[in-house]
C-alpha atoms as a PDB file:
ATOM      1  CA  UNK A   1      44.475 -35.825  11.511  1.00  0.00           C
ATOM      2  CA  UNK A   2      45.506 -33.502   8.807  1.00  0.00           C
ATOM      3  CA  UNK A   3      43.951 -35.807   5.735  1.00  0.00           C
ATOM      4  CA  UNK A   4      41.107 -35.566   8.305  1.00  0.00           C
ATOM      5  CA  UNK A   5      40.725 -31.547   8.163  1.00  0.00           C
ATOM      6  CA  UNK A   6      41.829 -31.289   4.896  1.00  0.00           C
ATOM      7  CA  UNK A   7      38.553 -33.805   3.730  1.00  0.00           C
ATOM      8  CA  UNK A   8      34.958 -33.852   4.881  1.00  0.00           C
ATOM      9  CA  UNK A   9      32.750 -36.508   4.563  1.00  0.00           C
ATOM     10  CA  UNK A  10      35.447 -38.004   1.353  1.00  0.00           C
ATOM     11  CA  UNK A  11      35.577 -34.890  -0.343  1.00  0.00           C
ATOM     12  CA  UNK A  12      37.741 -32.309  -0.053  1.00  0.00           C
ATOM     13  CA  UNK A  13      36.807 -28.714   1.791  1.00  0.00           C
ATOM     14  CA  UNK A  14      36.866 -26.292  -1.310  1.00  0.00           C
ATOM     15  CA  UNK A  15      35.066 -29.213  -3.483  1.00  0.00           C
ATOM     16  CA  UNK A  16      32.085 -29.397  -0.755  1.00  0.00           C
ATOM     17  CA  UNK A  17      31.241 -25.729  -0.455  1.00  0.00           C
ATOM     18  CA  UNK A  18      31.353 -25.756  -3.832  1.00  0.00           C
ATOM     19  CA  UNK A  19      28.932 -28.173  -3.991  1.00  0.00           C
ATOM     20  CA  UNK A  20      26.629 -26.752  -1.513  1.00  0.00           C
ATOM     21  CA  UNK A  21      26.834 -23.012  -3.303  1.00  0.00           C
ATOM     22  CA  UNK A  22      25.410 -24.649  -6.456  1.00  0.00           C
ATOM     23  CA  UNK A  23      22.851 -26.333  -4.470  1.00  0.00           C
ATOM     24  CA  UNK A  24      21.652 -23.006  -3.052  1.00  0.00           C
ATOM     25  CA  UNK A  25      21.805 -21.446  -6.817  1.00  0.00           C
ATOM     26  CA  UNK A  26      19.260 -23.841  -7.900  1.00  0.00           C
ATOM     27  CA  UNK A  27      17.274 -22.499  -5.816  1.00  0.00           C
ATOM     28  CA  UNK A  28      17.253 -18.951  -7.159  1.00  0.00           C
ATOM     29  CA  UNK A  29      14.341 -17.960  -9.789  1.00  0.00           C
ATOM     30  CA  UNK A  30      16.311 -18.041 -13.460  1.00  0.00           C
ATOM     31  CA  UNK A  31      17.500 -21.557 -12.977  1.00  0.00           C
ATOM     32  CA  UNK A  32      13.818 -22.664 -11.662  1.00  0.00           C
ATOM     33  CA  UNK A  33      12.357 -20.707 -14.552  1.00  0.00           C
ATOM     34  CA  UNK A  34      14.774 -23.581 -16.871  1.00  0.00           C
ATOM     35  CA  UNK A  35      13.036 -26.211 -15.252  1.00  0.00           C
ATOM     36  CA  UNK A  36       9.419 -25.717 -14.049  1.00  0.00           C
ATOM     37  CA  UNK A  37       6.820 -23.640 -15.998  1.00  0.00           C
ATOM     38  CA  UNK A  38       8.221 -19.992 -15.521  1.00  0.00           C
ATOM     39  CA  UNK A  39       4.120 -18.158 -15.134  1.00  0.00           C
ATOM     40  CA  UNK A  40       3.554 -20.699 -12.512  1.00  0.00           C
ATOM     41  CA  UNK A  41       6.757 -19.949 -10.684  1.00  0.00           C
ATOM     42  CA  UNK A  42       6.371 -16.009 -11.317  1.00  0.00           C
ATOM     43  CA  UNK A  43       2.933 -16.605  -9.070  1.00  0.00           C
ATOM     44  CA  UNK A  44       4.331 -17.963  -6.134  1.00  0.00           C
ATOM     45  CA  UNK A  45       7.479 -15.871  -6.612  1.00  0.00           C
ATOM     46  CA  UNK A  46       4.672 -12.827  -6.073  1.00  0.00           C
ATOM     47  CA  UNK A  47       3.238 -14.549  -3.465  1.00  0.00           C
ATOM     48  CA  UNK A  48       5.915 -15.092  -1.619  1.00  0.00           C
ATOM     49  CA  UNK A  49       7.729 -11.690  -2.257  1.00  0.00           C
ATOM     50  CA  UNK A  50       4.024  -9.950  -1.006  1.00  0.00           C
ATOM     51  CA  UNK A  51       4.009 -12.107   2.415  1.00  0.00           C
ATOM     52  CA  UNK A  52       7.872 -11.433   3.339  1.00  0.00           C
ATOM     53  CA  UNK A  53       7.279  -7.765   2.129  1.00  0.00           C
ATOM     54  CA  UNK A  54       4.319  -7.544   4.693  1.00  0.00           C
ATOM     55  CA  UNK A  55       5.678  -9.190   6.767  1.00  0.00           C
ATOM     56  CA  UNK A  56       8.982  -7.171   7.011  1.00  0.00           C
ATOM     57  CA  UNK A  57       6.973  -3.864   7.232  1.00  0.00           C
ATOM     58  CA  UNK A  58       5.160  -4.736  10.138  1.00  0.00           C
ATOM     59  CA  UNK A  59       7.918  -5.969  12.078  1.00  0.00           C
ATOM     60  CA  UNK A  60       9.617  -3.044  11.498  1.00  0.00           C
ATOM     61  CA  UNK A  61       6.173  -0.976  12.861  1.00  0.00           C
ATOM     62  CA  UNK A  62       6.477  -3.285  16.055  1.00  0.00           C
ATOM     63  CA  UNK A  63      10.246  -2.748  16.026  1.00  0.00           C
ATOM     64  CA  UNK A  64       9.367   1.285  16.379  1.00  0.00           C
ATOM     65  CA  UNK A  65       6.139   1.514  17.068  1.00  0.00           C
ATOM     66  CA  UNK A  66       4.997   3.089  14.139  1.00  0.00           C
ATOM     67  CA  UNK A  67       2.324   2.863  11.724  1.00  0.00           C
ATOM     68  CA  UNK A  68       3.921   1.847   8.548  1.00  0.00           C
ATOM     69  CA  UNK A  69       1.149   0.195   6.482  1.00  0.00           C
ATOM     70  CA  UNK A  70      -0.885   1.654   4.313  1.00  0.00           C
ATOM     71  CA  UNK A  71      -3.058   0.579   1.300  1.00  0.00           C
ATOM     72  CA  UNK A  72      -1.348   2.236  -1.279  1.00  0.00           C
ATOM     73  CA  UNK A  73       1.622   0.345  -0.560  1.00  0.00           C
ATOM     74  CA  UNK A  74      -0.479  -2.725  -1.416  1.00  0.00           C
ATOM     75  CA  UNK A  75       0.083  -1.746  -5.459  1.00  0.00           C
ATOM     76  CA  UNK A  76       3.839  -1.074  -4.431  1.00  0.00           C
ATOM     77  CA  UNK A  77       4.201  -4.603  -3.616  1.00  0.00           C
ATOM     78  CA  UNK A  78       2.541  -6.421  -6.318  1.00  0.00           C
ATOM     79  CA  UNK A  79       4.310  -4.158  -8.756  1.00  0.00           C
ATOM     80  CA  UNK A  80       7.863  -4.732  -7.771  1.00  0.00           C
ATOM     81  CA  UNK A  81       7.204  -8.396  -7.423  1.00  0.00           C
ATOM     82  CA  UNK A  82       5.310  -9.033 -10.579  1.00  0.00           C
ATOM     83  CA  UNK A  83       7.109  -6.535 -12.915  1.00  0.00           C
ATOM     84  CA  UNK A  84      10.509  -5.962 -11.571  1.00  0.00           C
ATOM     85  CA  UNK A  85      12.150  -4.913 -14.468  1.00  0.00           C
ATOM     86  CA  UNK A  86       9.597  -1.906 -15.285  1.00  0.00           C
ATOM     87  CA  UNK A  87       9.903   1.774 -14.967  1.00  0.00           C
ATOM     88  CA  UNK A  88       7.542   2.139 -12.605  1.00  0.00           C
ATOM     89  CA  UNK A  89       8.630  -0.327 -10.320  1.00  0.00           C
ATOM     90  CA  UNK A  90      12.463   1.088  -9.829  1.00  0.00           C
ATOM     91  CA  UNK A  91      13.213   2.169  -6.058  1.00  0.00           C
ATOM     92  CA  UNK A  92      13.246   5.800  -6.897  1.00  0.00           C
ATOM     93  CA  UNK A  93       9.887   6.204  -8.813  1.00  0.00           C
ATOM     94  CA  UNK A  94       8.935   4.428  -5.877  1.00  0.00           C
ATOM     95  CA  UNK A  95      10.151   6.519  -2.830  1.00  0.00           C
ATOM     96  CA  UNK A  96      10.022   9.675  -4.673  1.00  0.00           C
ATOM     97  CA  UNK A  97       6.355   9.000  -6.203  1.00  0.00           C
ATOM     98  CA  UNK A  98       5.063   8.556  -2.435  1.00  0.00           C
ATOM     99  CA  UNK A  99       6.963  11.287  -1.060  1.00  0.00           C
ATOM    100  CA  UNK A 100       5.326  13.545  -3.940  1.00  0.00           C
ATOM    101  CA  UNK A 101       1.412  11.676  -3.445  1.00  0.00           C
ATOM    102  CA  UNK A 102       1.981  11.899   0.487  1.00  0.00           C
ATOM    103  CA  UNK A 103       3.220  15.821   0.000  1.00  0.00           C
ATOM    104  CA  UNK A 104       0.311  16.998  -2.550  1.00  0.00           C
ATOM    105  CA  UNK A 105      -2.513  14.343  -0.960  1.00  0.00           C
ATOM    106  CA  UNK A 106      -1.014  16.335   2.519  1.00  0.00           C
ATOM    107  CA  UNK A 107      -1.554  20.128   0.669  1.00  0.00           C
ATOM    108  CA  UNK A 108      -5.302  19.656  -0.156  1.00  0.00           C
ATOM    109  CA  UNK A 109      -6.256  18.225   2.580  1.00  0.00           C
ATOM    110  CA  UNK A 110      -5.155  21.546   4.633  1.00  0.00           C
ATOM    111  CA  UNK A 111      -6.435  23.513   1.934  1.00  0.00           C
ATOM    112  CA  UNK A 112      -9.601  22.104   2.247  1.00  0.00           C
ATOM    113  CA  UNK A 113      -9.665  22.581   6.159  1.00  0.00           C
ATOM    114  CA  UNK A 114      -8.656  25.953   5.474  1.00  0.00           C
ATOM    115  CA  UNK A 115     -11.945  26.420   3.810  1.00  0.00           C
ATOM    116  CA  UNK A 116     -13.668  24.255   6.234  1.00  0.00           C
ATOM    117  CA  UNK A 117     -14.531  21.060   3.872  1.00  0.00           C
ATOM    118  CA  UNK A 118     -14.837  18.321   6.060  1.00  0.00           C
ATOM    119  CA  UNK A 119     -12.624  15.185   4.154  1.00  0.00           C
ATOM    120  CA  UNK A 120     -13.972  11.776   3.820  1.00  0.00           C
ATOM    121  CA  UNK A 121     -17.225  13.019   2.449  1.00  0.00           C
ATOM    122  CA  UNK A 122     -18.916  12.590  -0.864  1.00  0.00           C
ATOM    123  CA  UNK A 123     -20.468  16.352  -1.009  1.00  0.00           C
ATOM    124  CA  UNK A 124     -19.726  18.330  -4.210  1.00  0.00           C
ATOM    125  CA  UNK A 125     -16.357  19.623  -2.347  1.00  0.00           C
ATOM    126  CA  UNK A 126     -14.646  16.846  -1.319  1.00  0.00           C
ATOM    127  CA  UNK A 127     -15.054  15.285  -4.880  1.00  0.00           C
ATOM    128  CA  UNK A 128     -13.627  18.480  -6.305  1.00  0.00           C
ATOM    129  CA  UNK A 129     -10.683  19.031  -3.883  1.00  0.00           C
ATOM    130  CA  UNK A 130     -10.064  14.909  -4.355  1.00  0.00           C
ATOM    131  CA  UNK A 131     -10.517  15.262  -8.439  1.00  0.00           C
ATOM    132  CA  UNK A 132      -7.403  18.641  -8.007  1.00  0.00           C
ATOM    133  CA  UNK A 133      -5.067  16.491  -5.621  1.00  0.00           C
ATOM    134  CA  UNK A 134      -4.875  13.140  -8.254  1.00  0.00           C
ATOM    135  CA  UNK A 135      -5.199  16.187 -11.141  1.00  0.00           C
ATOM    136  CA  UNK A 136      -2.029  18.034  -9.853  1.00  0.00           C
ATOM    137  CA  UNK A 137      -0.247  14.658  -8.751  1.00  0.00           C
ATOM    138  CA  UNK A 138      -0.707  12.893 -11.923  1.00  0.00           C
ATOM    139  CA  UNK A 139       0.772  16.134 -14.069  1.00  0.00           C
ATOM    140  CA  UNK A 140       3.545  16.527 -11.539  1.00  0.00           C
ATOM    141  CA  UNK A 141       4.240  13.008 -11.635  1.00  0.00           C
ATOM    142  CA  UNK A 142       4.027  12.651 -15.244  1.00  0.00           C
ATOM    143  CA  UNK A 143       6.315  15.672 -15.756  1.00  0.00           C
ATOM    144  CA  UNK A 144       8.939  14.653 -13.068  1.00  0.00           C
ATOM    145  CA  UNK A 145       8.689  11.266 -14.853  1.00  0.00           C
ATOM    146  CA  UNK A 146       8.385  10.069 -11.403  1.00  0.00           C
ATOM    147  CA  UNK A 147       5.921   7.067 -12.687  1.00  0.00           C
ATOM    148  CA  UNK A 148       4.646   4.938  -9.964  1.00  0.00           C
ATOM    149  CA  UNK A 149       0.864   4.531 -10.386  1.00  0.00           C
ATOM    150  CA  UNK A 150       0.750   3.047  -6.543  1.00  0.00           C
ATOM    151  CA  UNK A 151       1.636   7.082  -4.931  1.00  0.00           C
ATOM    152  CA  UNK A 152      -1.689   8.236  -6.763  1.00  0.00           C
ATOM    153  CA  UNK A 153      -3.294   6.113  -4.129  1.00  0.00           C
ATOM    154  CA  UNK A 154      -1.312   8.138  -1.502  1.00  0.00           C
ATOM    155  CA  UNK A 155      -2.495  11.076  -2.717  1.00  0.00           C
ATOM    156  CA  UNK A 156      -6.307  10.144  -2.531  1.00  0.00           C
ATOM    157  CA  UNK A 157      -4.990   9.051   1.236  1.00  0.00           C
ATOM    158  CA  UNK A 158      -3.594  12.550   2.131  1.00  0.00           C
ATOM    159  CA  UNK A 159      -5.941  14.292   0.533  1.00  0.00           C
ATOM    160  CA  UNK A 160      -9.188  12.602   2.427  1.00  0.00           C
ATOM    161  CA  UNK A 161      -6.958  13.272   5.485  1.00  0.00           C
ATOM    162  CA  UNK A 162      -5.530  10.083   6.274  1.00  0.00           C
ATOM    163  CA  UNK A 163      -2.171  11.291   6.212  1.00  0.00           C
ATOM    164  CA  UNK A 164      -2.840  14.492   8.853  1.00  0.00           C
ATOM    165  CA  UNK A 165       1.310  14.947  10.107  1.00  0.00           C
ATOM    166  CA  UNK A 166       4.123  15.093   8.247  1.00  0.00           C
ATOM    167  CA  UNK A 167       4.872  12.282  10.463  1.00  0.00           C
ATOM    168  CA  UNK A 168       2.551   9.961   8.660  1.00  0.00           C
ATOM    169  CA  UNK A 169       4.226  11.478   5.691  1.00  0.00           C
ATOM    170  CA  UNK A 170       7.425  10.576   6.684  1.00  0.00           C
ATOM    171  CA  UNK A 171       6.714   7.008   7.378  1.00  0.00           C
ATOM    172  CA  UNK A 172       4.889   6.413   4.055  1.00  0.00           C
ATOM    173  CA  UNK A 173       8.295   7.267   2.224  1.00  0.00           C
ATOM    174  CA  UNK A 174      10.049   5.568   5.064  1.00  0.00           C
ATOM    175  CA  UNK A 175       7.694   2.100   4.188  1.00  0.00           C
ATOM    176  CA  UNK A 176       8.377   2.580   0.337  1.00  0.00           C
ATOM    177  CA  UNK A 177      12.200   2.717   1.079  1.00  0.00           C
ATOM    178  CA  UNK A 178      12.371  -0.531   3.001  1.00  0.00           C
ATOM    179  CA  UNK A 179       9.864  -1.982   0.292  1.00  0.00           C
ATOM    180  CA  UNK A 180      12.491  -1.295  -2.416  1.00  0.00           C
ATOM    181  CA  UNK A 181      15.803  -1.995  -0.348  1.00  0.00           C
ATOM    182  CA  UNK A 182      14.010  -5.328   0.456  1.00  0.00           C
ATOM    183  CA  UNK A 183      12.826  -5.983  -3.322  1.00  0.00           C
ATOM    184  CA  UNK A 184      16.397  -4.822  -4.250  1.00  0.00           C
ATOM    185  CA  UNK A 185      17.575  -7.590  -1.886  1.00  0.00           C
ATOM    186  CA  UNK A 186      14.924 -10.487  -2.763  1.00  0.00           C
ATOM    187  CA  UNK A 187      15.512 -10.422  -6.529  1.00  0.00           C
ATOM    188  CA  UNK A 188      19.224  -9.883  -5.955  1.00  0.00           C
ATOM    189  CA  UNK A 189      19.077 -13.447  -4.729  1.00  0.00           C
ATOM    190  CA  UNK A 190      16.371 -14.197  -7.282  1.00  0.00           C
ATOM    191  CA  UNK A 191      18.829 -13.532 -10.037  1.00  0.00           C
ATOM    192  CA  UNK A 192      16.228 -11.328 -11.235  1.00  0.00           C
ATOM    193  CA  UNK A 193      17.597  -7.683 -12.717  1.00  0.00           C
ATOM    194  CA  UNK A 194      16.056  -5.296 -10.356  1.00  0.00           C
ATOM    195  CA  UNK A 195      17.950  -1.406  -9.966  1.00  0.00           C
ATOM    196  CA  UNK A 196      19.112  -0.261  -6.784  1.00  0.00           C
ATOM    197  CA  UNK A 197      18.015   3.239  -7.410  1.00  0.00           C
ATOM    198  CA  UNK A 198      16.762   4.258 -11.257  1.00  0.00           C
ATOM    199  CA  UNK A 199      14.974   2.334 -13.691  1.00  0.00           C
ATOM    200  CA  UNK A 200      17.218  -0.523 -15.887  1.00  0.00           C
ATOM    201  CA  UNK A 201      16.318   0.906 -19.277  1.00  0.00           C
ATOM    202  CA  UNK A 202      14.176   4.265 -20.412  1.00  0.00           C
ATOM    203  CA  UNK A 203      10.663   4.256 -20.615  1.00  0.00           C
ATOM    204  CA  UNK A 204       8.145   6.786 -22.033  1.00  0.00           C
ATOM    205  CA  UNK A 205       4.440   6.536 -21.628  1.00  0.00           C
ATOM    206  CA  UNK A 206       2.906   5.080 -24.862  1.00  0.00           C
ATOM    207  CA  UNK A 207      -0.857   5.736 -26.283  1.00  0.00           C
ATOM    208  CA  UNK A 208      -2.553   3.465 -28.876  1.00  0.00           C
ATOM    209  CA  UNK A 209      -3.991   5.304 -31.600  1.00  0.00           C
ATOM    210  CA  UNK A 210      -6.118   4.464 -34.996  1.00  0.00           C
ATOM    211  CA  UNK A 211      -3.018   5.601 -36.996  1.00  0.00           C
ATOM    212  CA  UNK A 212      -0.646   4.174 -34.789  1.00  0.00           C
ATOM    213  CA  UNK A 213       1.872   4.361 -31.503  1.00  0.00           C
ATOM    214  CA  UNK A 214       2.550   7.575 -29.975  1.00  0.00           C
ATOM    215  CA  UNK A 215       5.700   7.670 -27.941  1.00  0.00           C
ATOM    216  CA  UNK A 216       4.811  10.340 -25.152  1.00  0.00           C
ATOM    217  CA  UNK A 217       8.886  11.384 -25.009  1.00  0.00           C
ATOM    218  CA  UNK A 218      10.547  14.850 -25.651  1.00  0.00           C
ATOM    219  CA  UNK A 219      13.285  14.780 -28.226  1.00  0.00           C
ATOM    220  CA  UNK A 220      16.133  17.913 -29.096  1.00  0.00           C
ATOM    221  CA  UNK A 221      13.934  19.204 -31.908  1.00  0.00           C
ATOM    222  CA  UNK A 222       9.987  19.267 -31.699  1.00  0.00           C
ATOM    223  CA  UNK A 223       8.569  17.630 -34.330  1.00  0.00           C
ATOM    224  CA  UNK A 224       6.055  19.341 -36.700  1.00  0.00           C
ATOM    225  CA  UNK A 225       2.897  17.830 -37.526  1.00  0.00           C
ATOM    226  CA  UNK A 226       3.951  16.941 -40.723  1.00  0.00           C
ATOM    227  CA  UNK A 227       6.300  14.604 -39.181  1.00  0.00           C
ATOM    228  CA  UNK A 228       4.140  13.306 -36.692  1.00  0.00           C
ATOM    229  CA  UNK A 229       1.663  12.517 -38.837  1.00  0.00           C
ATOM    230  CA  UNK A 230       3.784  11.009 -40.945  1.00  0.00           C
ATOM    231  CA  UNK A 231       5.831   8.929 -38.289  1.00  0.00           C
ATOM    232  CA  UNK A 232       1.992   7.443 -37.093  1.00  0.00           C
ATOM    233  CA  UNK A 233       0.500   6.688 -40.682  1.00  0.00           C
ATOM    234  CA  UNK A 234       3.403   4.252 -41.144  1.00  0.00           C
ATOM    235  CA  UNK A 235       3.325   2.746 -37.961  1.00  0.00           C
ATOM    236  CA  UNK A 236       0.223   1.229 -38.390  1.00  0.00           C
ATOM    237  CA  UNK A 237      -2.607   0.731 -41.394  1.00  0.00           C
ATOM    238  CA  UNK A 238      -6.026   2.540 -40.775  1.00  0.00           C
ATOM    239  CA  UNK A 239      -8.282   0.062 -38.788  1.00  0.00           C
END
């Protein structure tokens, strides 16, 4: 009886799970990516990841019968899954860049009922209140370095009054947190490097010019435009 417990199916205990372990490991995305065509495999891994993300955030509506989906958190979604290891993608560009869209989309649109502009439309105000609200977002966000293009979609949203209440504030940042907890948890198991809070590595916004690459990033010391011109011209010849 004790050779019995001490064995299971002719192997022994510690030997089996270690055998099963590896057998779930193969499973996870780097050691499929070794073996199957890796753009293939980063498709279905986005498919998947979308369905179980939508999935998850409507159960969790049922679960409290609220109404957690909204289109901008479409983007979210196909950005965490198909570029995890971006910037723009970490958790807290991603709560904090909603909370900010859902705040400043939430500001116009009582500034423009305080003037009596009637959101939704296509008159000459509601494209000017729409063109300030993704205008003052996009600085902010820029500024903050709170880069998630996704929450410039919830600013559009708030601002043509889809987001009335700070309630439906509150669960826009509530849907982005449970997006990123469950990305966090998804590529965990992936084996894919995905932060639990701020991005993996530093990223400035970069422009493509004639001369060269422009880093959009402060330094200590401002350069002059001697140096700047200088640091393009030998990026890149003239085209």
């Amino acid at each position: 009886m004790k050779e019995f417990k001490g064995t299971l199916m002719g192997q022994r205990i510690p030997d089996w799970l270690i055998w099963q372990v590896s057998k779930v490991a193969r499973l996870r995305f780097w050691f499929l990516a070794s073996r199957f065509d890796a753009f293939s495999l980063s498709l279905f891994f986005l498919f998947a990841g979308s369905i179980c993300s939508v999935a998850v955030v409507g159960l969790a509506a049922w679960l409290v019968s609220w109404n957690l989906i909204f289109p901008s958190l479409g983007p979210t979604i196909f950005l965490q899954f198909y570029s995890p290891g971006s910037a723009m993608s970490c958790p807290r560009n991603t709560i904090l860049g909603h909370l900010t869209g859902a705040v400043i989309g939430l500001l116009f649109f009582w500034i423009g009922t305080y003037f009596h502009i009637v959101s939704g439309g296509t008159d000459l105000e509601n494209v000017l209140l729409a063109g300030l609200a993704l205008g003052t977002g996009g600085a902010f966000m820029a500024f903050t370095r709170l880069l998630h293009p996704p929450a410039a979609s919830t600013i559009l949203i708030g601002a043509f009054g889809m987001v009335e209440r700070p309630e439906d504030m509150l669960a826009i940042v509530f849907s982005a947190a449970v997006l990123s907890f469950l990305a966090w948890v998804v590529h965990k198991m992936a084996g894919i490097r995905f932060p639990a809070w701020g991005p993996l590595e530093k990223a400035a916004p970069i422009i493509e010019t004639r001369l060269g690459r422009l880093i959009l990033d402060r330094s200590d010391r401002p350069e002059t435009m001697a140096e700047t011109a200088a640091r393009l011209a030998s990026r890149q010849k003239l085209k």
